[in-house]
N, C-alpha and C. Protein backbone atom coordinates (compact mmCIF):
# COMPACT_ATOMS: atom_id res chain seq x y z
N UNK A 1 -2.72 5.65 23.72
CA UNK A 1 -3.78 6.64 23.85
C UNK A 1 -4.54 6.48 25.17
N UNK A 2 -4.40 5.17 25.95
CA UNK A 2 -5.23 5.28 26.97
C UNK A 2 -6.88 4.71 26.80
N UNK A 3 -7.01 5.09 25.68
CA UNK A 3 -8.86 4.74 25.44
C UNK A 3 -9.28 3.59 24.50
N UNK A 4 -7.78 2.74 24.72
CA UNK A 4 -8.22 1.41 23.69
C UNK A 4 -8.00 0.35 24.35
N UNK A 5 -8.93 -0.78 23.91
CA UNK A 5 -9.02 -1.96 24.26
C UNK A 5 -7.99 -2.50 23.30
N UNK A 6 -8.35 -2.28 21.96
CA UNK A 6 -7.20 -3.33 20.95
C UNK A 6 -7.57 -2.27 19.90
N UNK A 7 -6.85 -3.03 18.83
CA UNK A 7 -6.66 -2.62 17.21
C UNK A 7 -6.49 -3.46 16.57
N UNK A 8 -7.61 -3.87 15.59
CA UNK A 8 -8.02 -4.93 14.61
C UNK A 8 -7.54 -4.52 13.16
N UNK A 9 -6.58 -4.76 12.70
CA UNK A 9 -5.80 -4.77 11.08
C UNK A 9 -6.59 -5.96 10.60
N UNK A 10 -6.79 -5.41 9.52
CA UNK A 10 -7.16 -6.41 8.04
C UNK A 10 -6.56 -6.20 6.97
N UNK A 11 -5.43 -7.24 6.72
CA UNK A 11 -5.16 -6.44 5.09
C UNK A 11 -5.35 -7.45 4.09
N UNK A 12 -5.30 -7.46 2.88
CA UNK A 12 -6.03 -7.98 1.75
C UNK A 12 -5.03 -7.53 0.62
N UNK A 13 -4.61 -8.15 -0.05
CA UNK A 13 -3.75 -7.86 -1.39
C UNK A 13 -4.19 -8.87 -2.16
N UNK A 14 -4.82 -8.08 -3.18
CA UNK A 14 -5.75 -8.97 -4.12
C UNK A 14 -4.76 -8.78 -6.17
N UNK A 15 -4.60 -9.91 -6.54
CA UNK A 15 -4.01 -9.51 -7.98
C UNK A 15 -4.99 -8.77 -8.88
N UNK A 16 -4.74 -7.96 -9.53
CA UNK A 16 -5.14 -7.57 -10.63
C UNK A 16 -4.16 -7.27 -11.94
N UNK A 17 -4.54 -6.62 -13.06
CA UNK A 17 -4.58 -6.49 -14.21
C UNK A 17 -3.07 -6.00 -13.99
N UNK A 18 -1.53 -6.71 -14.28
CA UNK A 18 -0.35 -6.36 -14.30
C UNK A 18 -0.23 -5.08 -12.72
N UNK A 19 -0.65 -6.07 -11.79
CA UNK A 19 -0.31 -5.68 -10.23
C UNK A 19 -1.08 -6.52 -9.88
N UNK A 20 -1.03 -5.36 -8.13
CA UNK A 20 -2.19 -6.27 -7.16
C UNK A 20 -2.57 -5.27 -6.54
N UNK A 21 -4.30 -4.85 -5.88
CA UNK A 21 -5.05 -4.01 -5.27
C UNK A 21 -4.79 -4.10 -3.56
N UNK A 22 -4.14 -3.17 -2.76
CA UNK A 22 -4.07 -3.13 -1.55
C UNK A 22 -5.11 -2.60 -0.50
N UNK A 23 -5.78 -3.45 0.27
CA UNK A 23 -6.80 -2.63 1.08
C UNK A 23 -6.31 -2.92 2.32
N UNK A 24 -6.68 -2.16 3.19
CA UNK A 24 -6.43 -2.46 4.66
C UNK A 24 -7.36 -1.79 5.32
N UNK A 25 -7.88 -2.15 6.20
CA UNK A 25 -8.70 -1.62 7.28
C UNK A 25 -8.62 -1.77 8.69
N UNK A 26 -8.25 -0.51 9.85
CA UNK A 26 -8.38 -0.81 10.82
C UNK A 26 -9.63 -0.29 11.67
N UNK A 27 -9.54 -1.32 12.72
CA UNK A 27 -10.58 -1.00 13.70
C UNK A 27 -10.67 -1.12 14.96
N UNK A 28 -10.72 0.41 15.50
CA UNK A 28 -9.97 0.70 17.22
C UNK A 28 -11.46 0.22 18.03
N UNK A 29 -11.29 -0.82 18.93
CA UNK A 29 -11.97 -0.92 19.72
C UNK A 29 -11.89 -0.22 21.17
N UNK A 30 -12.00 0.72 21.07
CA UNK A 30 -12.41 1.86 22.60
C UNK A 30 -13.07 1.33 24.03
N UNK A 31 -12.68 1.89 24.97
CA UNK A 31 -12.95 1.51 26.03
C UNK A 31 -14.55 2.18 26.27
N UNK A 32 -15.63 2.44 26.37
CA UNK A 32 -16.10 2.89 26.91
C UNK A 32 -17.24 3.87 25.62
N UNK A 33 -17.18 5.06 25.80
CA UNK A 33 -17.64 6.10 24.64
C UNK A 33 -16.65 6.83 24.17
N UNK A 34 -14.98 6.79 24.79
CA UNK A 34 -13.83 7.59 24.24
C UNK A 34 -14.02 6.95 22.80
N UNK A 35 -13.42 8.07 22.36
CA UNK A 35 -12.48 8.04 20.58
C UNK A 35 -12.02 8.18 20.41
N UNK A 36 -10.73 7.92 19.64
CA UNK A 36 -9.61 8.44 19.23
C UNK A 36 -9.91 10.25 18.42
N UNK A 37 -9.35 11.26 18.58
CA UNK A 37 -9.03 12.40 17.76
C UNK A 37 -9.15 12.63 16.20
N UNK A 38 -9.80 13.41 15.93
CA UNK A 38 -9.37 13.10 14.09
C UNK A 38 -8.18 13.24 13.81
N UNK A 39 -7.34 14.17 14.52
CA UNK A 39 -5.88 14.29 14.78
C UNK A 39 -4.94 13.29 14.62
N UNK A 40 -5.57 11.92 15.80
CA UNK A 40 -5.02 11.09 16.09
C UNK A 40 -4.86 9.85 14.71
N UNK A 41 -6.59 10.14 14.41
CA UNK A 41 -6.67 9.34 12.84
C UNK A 41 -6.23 9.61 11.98
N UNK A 42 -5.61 11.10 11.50
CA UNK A 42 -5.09 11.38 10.46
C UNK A 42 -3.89 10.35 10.41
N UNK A 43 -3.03 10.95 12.26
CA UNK A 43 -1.69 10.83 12.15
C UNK A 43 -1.25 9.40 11.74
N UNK A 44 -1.94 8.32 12.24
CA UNK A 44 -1.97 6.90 12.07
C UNK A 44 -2.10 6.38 10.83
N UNK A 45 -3.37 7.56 10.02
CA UNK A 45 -3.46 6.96 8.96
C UNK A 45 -1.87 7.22 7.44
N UNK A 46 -1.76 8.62 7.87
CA UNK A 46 -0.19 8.59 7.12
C UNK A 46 0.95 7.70 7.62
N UNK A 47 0.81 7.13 9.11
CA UNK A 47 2.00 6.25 9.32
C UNK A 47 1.74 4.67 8.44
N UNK A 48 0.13 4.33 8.32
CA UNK A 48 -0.12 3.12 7.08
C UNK A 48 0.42 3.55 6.22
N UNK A 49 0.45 4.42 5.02
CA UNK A 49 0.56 5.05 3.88
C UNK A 49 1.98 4.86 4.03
N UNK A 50 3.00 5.30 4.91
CA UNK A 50 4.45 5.14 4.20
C UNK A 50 4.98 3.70 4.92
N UNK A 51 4.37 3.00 5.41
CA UNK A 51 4.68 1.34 5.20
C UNK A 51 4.03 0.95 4.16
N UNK A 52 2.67 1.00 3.68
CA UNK A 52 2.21 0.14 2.50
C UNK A 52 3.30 0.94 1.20
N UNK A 53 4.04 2.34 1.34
CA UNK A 53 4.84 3.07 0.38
C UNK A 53 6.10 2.04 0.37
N UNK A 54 6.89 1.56 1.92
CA UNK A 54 7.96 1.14 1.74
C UNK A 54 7.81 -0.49 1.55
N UNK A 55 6.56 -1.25 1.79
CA UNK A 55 6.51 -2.20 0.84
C UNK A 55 5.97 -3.10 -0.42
N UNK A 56 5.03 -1.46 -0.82
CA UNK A 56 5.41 -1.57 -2.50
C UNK A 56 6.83 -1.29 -3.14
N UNK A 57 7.84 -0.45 -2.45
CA UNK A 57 8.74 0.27 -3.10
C UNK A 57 10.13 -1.43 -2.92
N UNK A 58 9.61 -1.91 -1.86
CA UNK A 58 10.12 -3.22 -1.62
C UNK A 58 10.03 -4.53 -2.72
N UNK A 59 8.67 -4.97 -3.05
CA UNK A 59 8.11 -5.34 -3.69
C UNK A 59 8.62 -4.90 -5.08
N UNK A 60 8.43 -4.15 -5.23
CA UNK A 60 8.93 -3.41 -7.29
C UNK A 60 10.52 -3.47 -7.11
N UNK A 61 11.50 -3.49 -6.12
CA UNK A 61 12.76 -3.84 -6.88
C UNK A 61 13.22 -5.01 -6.45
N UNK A 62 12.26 -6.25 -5.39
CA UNK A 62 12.81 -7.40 -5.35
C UNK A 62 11.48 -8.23 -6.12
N UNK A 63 11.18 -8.51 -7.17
CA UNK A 63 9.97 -9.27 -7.73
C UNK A 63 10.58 -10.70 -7.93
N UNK A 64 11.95 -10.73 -8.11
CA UNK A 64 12.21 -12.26 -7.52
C UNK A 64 11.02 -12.93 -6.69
N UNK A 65 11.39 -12.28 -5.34
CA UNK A 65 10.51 -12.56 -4.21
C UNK A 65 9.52 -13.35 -4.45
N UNK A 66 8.42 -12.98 -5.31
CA UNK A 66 7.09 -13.52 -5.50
C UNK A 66 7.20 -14.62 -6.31
């Protein structure tokens, strides 16, 4: 994008009641007073959504794993 310093991910997978609760939060540190687009936030935010999709969908048919 040009108008970032970095991008700070947090993610958190916490167990609960027969699963576990997924949060993630990012946070664009900008150069200056630029912002990213809401455009830009949507688009990013559906590209999280089908990785946290492909590794729950990961997760539910290898539970070996855990």
């Amino acid at each position: 994008m040009g108008i970032l310093d970095s991008i700070t991910h947090h993610i958190k997978v916490v167990p609960c009641d027969g699963g576990s609760k997924f949060k993630q939060t990012v946070i664009y540190n900008c150069k200056g007073s630029d912002k990213p687009s809401e455009e830009i936030l949507k688009a990013e935010k559906e590209i999280y959504e089908k990785t946290y999709k492909a590794i729950e969908a990961y997760g539910a048919a290898h539970p070996e794993s855990y």
